[in-house]
C-alpha atoms as a PDB file:
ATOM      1  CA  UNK A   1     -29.165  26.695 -63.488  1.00  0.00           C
ATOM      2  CA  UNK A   2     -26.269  27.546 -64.912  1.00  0.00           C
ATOM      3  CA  UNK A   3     -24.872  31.070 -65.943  1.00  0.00           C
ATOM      4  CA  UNK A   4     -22.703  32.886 -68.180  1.00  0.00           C
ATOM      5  CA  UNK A   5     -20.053  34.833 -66.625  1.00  0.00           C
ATOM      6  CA  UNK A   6     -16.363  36.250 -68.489  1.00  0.00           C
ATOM      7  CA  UNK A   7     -13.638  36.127 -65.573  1.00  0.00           C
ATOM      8  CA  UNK A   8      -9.903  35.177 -66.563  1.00  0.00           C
ATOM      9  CA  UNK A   9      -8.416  32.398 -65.245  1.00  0.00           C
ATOM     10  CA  UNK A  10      -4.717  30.705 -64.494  1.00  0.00           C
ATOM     11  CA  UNK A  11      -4.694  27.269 -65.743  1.00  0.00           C
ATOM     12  CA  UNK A  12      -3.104  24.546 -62.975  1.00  0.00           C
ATOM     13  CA  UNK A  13      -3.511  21.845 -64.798  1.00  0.00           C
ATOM     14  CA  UNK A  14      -5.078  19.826 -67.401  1.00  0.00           C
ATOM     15  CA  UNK A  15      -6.159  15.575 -66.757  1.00  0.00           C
ATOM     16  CA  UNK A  16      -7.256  13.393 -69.777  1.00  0.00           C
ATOM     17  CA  UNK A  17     -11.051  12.307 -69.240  1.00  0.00           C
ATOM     18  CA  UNK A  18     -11.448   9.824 -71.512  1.00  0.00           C
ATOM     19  CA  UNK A  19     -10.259   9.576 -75.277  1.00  0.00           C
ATOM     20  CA  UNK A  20     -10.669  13.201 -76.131  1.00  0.00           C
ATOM     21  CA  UNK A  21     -11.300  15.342 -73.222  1.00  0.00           C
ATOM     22  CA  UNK A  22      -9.554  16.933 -70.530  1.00  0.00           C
ATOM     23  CA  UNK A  23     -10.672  17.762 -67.066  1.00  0.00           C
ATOM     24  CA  UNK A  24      -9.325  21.566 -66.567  1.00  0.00           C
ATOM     25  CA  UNK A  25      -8.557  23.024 -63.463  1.00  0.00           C
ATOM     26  CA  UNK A  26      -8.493  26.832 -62.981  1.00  0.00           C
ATOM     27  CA  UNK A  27      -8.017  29.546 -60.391  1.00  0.00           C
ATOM     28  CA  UNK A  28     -10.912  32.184 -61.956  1.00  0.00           C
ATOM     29  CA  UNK A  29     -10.637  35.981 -60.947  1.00  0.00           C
ATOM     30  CA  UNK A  30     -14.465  35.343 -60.479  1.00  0.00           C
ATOM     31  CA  UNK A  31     -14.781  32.048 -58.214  1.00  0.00           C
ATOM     32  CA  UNK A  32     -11.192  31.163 -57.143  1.00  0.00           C
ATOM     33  CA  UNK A  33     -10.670  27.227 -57.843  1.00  0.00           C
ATOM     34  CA  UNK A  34     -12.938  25.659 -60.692  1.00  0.00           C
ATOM     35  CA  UNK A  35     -12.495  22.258 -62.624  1.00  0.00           C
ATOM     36  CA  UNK A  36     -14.195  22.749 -65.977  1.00  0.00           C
ATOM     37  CA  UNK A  37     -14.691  19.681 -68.606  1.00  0.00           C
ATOM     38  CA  UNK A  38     -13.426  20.536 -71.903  1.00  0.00           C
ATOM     39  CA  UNK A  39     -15.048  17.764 -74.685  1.00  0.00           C
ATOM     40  CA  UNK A  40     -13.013  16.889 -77.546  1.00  0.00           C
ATOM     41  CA  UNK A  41     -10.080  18.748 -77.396  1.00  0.00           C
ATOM     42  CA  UNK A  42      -7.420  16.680 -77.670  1.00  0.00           C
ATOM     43  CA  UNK A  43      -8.982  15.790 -81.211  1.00  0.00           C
ATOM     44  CA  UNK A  44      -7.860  16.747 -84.519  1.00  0.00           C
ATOM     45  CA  UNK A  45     -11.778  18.539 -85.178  1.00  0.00           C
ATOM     46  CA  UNK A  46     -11.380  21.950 -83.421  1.00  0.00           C
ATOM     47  CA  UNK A  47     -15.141  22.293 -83.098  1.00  0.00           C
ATOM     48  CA  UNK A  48     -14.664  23.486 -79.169  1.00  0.00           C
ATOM     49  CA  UNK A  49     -12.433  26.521 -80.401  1.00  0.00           C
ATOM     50  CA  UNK A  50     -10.200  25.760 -77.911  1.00  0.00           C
ATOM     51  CA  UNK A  51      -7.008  24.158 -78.027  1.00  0.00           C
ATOM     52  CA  UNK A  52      -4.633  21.823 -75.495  1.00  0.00           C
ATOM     53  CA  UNK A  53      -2.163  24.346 -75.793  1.00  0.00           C
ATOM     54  CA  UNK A  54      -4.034  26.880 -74.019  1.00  0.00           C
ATOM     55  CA  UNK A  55      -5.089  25.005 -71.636  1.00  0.00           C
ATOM     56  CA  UNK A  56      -1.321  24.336 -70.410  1.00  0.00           C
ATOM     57  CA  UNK A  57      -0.187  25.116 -66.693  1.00  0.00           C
ATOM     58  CA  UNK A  58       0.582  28.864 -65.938  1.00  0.00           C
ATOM     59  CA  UNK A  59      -1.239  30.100 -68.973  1.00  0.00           C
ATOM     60  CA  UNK A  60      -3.203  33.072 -68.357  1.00  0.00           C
ATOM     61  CA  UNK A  61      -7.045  33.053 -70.259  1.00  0.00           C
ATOM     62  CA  UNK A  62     -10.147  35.074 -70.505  1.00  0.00           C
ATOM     63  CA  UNK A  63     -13.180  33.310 -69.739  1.00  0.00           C
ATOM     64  CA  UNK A  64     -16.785  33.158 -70.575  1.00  0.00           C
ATOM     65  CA  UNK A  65     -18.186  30.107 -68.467  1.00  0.00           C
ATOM     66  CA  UNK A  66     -21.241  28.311 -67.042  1.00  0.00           C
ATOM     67  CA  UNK A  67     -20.870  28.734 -63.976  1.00  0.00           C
ATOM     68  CA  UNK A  68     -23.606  26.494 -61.735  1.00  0.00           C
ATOM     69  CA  UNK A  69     -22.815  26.419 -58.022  1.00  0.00           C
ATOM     70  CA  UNK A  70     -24.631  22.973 -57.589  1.00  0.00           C
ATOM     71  CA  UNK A  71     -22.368  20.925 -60.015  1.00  0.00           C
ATOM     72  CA  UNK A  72     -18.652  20.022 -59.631  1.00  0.00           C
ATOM     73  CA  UNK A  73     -17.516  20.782 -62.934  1.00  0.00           C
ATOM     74  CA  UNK A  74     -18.318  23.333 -64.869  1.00  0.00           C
ATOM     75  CA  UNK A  75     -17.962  23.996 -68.581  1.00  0.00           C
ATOM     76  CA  UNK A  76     -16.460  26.688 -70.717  1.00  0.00           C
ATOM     77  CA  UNK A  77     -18.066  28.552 -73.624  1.00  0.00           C
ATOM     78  CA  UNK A  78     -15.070  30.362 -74.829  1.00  0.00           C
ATOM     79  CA  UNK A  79     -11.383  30.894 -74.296  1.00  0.00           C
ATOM     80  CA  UNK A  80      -8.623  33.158 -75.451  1.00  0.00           C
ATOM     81  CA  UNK A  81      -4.832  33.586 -74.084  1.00  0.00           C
ATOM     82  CA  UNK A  82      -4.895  36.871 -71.931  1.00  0.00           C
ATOM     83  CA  UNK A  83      -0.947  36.547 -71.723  1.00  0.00           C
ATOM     84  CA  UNK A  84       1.111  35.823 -75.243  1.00  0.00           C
ATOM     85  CA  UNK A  85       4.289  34.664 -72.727  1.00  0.00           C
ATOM     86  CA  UNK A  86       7.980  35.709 -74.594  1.00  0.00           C
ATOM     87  CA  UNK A  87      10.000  33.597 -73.066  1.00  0.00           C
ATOM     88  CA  UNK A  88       8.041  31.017 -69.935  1.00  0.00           C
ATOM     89  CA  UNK A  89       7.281  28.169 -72.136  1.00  0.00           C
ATOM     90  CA  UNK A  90      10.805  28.156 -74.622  1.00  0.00           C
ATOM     91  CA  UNK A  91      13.442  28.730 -71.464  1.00  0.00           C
ATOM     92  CA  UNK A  92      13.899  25.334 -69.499  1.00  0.00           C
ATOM     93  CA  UNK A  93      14.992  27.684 -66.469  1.00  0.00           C
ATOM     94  CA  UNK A  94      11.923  29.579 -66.620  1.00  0.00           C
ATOM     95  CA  UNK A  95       9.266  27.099 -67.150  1.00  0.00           C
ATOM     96  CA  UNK A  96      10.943  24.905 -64.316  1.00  0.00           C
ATOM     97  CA  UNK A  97      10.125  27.889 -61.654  1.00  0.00           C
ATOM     98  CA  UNK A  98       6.325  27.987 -62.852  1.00  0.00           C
ATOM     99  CA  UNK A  99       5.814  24.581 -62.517  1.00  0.00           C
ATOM    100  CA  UNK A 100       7.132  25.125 -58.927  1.00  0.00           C
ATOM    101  CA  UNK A 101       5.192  27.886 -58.744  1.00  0.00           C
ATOM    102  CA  UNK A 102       2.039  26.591 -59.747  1.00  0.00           C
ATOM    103  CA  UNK A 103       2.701  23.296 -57.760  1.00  0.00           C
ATOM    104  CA  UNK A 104       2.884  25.562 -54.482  1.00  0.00           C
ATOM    105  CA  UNK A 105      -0.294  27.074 -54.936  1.00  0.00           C
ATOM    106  CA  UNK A 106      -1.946  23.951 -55.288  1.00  0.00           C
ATOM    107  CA  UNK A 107      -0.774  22.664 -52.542  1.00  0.00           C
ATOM    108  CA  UNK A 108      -2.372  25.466 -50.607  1.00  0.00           C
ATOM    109  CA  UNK A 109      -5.339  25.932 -52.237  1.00  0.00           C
ATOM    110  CA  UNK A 110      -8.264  23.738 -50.652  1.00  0.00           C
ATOM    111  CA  UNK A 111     -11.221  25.375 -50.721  1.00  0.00           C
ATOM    112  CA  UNK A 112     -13.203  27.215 -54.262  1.00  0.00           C
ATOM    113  CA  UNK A 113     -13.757  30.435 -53.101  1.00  0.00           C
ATOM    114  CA  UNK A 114     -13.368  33.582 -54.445  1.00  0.00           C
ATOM    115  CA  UNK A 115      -9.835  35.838 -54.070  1.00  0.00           C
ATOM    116  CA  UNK A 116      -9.142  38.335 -56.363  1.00  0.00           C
ATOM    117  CA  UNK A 117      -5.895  39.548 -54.547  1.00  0.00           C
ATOM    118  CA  UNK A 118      -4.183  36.324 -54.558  1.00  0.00           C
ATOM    119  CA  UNK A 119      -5.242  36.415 -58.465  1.00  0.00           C
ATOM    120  CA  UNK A 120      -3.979  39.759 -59.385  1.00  0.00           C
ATOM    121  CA  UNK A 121      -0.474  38.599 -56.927  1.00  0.00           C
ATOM    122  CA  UNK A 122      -0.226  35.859 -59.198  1.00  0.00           C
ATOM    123  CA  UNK A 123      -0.848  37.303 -62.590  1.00  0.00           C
ATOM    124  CA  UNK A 124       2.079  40.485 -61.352  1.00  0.00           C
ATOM    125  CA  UNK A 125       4.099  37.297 -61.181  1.00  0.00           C
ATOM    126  CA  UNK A 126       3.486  35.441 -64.281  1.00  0.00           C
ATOM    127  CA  UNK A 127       3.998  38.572 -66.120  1.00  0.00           C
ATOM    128  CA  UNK A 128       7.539  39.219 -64.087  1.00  0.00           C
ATOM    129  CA  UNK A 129       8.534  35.910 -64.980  1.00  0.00           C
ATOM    130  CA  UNK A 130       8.414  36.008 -68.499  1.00  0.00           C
ATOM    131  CA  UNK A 131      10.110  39.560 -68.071  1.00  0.00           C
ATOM    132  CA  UNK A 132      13.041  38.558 -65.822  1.00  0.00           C
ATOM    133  CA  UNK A 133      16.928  37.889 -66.018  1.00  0.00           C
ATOM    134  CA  UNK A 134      18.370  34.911 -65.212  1.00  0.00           C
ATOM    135  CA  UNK A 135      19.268  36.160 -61.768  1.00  0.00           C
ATOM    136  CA  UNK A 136      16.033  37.552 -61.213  1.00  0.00           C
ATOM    137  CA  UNK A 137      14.723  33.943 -62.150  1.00  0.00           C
ATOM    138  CA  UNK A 138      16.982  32.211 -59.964  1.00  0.00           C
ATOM    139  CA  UNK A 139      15.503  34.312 -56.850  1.00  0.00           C
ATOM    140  CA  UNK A 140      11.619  34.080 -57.652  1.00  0.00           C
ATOM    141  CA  UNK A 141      11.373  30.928 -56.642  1.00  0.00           C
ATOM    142  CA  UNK A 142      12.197  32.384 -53.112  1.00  0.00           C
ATOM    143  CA  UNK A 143      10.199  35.248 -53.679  1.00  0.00           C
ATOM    144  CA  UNK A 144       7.509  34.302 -54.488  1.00  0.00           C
ATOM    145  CA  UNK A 145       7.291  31.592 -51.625  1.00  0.00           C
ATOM    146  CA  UNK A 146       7.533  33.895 -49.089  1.00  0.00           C
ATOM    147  CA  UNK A 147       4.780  36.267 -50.048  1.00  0.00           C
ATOM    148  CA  UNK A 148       2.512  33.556 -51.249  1.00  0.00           C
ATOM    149  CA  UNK A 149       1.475  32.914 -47.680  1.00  0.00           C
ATOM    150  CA  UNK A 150       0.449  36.132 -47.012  1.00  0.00           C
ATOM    151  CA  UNK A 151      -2.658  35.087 -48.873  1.00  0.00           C
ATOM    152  CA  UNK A 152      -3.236  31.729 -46.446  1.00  0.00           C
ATOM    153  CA  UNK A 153      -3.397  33.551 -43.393  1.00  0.00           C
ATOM    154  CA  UNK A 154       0.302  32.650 -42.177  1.00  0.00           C
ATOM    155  CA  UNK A 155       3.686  35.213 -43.097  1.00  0.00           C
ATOM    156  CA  UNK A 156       6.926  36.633 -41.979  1.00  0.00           C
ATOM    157  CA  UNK A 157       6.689  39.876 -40.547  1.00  0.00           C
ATOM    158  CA  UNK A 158       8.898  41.979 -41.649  1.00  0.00           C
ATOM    159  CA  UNK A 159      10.543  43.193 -38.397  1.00  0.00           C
ATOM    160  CA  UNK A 160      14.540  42.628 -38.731  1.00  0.00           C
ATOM    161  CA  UNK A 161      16.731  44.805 -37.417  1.00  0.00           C
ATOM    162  CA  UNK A 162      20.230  45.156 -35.784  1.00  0.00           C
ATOM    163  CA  UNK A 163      18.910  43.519 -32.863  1.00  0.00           C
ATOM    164  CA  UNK A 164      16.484  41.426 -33.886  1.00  0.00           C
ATOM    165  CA  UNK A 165      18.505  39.250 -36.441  1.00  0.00           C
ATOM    166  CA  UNK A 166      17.221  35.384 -36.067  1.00  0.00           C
ATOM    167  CA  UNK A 167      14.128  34.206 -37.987  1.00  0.00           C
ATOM    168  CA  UNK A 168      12.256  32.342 -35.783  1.00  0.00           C
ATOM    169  CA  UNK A 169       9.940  30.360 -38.087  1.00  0.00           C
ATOM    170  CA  UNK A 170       7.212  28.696 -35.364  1.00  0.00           C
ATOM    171  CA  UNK A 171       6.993  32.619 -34.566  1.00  0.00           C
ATOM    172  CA  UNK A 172       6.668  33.762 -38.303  1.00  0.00           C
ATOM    173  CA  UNK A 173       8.722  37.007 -36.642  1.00  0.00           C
ATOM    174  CA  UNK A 174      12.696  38.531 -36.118  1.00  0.00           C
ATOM    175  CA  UNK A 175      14.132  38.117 -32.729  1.00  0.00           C
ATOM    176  CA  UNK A 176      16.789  38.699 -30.818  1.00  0.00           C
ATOM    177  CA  UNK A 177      18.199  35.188 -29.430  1.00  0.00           C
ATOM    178  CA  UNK A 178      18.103  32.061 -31.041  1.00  0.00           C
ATOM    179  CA  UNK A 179      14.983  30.179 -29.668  1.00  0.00           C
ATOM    180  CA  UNK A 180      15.816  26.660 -28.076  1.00  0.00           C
ATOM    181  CA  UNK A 181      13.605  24.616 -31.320  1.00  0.00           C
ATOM    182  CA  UNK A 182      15.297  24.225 -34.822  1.00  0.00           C
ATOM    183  CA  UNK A 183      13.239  26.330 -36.994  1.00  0.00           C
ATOM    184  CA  UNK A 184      15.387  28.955 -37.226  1.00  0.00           C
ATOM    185  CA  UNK A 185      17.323  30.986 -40.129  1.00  0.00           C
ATOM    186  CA  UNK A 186      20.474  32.799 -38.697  1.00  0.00           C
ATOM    187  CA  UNK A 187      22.342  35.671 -39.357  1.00  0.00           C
ATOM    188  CA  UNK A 188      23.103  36.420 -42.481  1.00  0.00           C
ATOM    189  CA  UNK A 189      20.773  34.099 -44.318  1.00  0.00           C
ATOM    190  CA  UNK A 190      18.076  35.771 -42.382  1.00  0.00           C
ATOM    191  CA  UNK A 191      18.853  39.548 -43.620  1.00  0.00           C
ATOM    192  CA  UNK A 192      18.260  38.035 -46.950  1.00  0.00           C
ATOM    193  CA  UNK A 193      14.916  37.080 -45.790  1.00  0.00           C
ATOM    194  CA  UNK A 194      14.483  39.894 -44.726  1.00  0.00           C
ATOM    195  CA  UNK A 195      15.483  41.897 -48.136  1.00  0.00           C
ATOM    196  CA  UNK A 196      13.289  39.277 -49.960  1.00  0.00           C
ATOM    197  CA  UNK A 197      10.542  40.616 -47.858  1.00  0.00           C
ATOM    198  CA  UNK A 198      10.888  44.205 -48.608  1.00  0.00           C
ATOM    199  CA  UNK A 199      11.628  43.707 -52.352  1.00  0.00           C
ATOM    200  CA  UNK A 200       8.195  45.260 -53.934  1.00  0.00           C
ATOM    201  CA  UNK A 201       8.837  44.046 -58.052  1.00  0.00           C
ATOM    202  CA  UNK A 202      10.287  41.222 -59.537  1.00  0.00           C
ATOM    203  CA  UNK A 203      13.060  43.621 -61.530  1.00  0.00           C
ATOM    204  CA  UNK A 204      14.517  44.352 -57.662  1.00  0.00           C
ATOM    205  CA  UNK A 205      15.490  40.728 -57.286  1.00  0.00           C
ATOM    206  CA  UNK A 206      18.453  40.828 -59.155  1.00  0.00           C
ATOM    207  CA  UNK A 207      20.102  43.065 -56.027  1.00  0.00           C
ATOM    208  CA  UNK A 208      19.559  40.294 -53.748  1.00  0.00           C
ATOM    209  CA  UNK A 209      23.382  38.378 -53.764  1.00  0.00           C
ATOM    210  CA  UNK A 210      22.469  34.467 -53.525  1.00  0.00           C
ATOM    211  CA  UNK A 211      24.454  31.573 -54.361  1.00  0.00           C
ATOM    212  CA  UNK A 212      23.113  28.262 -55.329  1.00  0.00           C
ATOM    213  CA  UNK A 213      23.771  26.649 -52.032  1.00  0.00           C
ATOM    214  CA  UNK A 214      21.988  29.603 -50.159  1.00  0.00           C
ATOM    215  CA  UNK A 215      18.775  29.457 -52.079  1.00  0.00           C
ATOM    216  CA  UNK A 216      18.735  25.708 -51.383  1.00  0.00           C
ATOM    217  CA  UNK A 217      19.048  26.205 -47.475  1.00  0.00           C
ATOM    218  CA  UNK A 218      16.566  29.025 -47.494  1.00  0.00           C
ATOM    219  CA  UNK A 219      14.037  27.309 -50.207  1.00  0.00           C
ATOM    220  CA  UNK A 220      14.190  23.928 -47.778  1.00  0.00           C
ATOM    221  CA  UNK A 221      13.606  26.377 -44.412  1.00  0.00           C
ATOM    222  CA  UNK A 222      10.181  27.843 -46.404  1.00  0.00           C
ATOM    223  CA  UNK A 223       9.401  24.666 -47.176  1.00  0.00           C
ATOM    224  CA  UNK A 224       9.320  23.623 -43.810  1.00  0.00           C
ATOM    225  CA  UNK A 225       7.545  26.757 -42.951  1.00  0.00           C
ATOM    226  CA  UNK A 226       4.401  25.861 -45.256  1.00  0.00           C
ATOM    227  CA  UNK A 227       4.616  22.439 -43.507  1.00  0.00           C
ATOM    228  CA  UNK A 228       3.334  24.436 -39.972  1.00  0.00           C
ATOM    229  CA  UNK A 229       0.545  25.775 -41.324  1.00  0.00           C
ATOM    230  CA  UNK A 230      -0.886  23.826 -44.279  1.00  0.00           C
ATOM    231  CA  UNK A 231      -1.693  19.877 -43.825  1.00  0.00           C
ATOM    232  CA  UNK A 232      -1.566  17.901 -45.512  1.00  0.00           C
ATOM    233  CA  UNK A 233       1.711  19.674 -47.454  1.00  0.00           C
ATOM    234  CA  UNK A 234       4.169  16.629 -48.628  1.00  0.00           C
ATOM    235  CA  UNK A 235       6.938  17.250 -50.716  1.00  0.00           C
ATOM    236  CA  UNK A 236       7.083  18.769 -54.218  1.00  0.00           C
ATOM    237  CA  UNK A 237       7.839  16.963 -57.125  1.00  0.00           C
ATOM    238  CA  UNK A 238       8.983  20.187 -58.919  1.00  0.00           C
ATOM    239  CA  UNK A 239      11.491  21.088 -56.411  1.00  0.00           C
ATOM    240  CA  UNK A 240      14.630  18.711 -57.509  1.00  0.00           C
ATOM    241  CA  UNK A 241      14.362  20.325 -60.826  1.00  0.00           C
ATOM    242  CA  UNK A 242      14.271  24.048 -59.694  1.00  0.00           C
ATOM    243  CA  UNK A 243      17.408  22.534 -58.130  1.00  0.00           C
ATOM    244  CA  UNK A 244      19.275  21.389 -61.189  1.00  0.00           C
ATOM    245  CA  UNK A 245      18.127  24.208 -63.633  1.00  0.00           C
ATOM    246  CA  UNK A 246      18.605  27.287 -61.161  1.00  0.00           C
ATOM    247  CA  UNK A 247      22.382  26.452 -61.182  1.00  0.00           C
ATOM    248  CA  UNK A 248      23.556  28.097 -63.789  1.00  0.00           C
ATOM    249  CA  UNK A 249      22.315  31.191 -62.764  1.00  0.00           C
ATOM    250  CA  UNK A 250      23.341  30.624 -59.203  1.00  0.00           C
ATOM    251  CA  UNK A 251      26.802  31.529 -59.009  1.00  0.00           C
END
């Protein structure tokens, strides 16, 4: 039986079912990863009170659904935007990183349970986004990569020091010699890891000093640091574009 519950939700993304509907997928405060069927929304009658625009990736909503643990898809009664964003979804630069952003977390997210911290982590960040500078912007991608996995159950510790200066990424730890394998960030990329870690807010980013061609060596050695502990990862399609449109604020 199925039962009403309001929760907010970040939408993922949004696949056409048919002639008129979409197939929604959310990450609820309330039950972590849901697909909901939305009928006849992508119709000129706006019977459903809810519209495709809403339901784009990154948006933030409040909820009331039917929520019945036995089906696969559940439905929604009613919708409303819980963010208005300023800026996300009119700057190319900005909506390039949530698409990243929302791509990671996807590719981590594999079972529907329930996580209200990784929610509330996410929401701080969709909010910072739309807030930030463009060299804040060109650093979230990074930051936000590297505390994402604290919610999977693999992270960096956050242990660098004078003598403890190489990242060793099979260890998820600082130390003080180079290990023998390849999965390593050296001095100085690795203090920057290490500043990443301890930044607290999105405003604090823009004191981290990157160029372009750092936050491309660093982004790759992440990467590569999701591909130890989540399988299947892949590659992500959003990643050559972060690419391109972080340059210009990548001096």
């Amino acid at each position: 039986m199925a039962i009403l519950h309001s929760t907010r939700g970040i939408v993922l993304r949004a696949v056409k079912y048919g002639e008129t509907s979409l197939v929604v997928s959310i990450f609820t405060e309330l039950f972590g990863l849901q697909n909901y069927m939305v009928n006849g929304v992508r119709t000129s009658k706006k019977s459903t009170g809810i519209s495709v625009a809403q339901l784009q990736a990154g948006n933030l909503l409040e909820l009331v659904v039917y929520q019945n643990e036995k089906q696969a898809l559940q439905r929604i009664k009613e919708c409303r935007n819980g963010i208005h964003f300023q800026s996300v979804y009119l700057d190319v630069t900005k909506n390039a990183v949530l698409l990243f952003m929302i791509e990671l977390l996807q590719k981590c997210l594999k079972q529907p349970d329930a996580h209200p911290e990784l929610f509330y982590f996410l929401e701080d960040m969709l909010k910072g986004l739309d807030r930030a500078g463009i060299k804040q912007t060109a650093n979230i991608p990074l930051f936000y990569t590297i505390h994402l996995s604290h919610f999977f159950g693999f992270r960096l510790m956050d242990n660098f020091s004078s003598t403890r200066q190489y990242l060793d990424l099979h260890e998820g730890q600082f130390v003080d010699t180079p290990p023998m394998h390849q999965m390593v960030i050296h001095p100085p990329l690795s203090e920057k890891i290490a500043q990443l870690l301890r930044v607290m807010q999105v405003e604090e980013l823009g004191e981290v000093e990157l160029n372009k061609y750092q936050r491309n060596l660093l982004l790759d050695d992440l990467l590569n640091f999701y591909d130890l502990h989540i399988h299947p990862f892949g590659s992500l399609r959003s990643l050559p574009v972060i690419r391109t449109v972080l340059e210009n604020g990548s001096e």
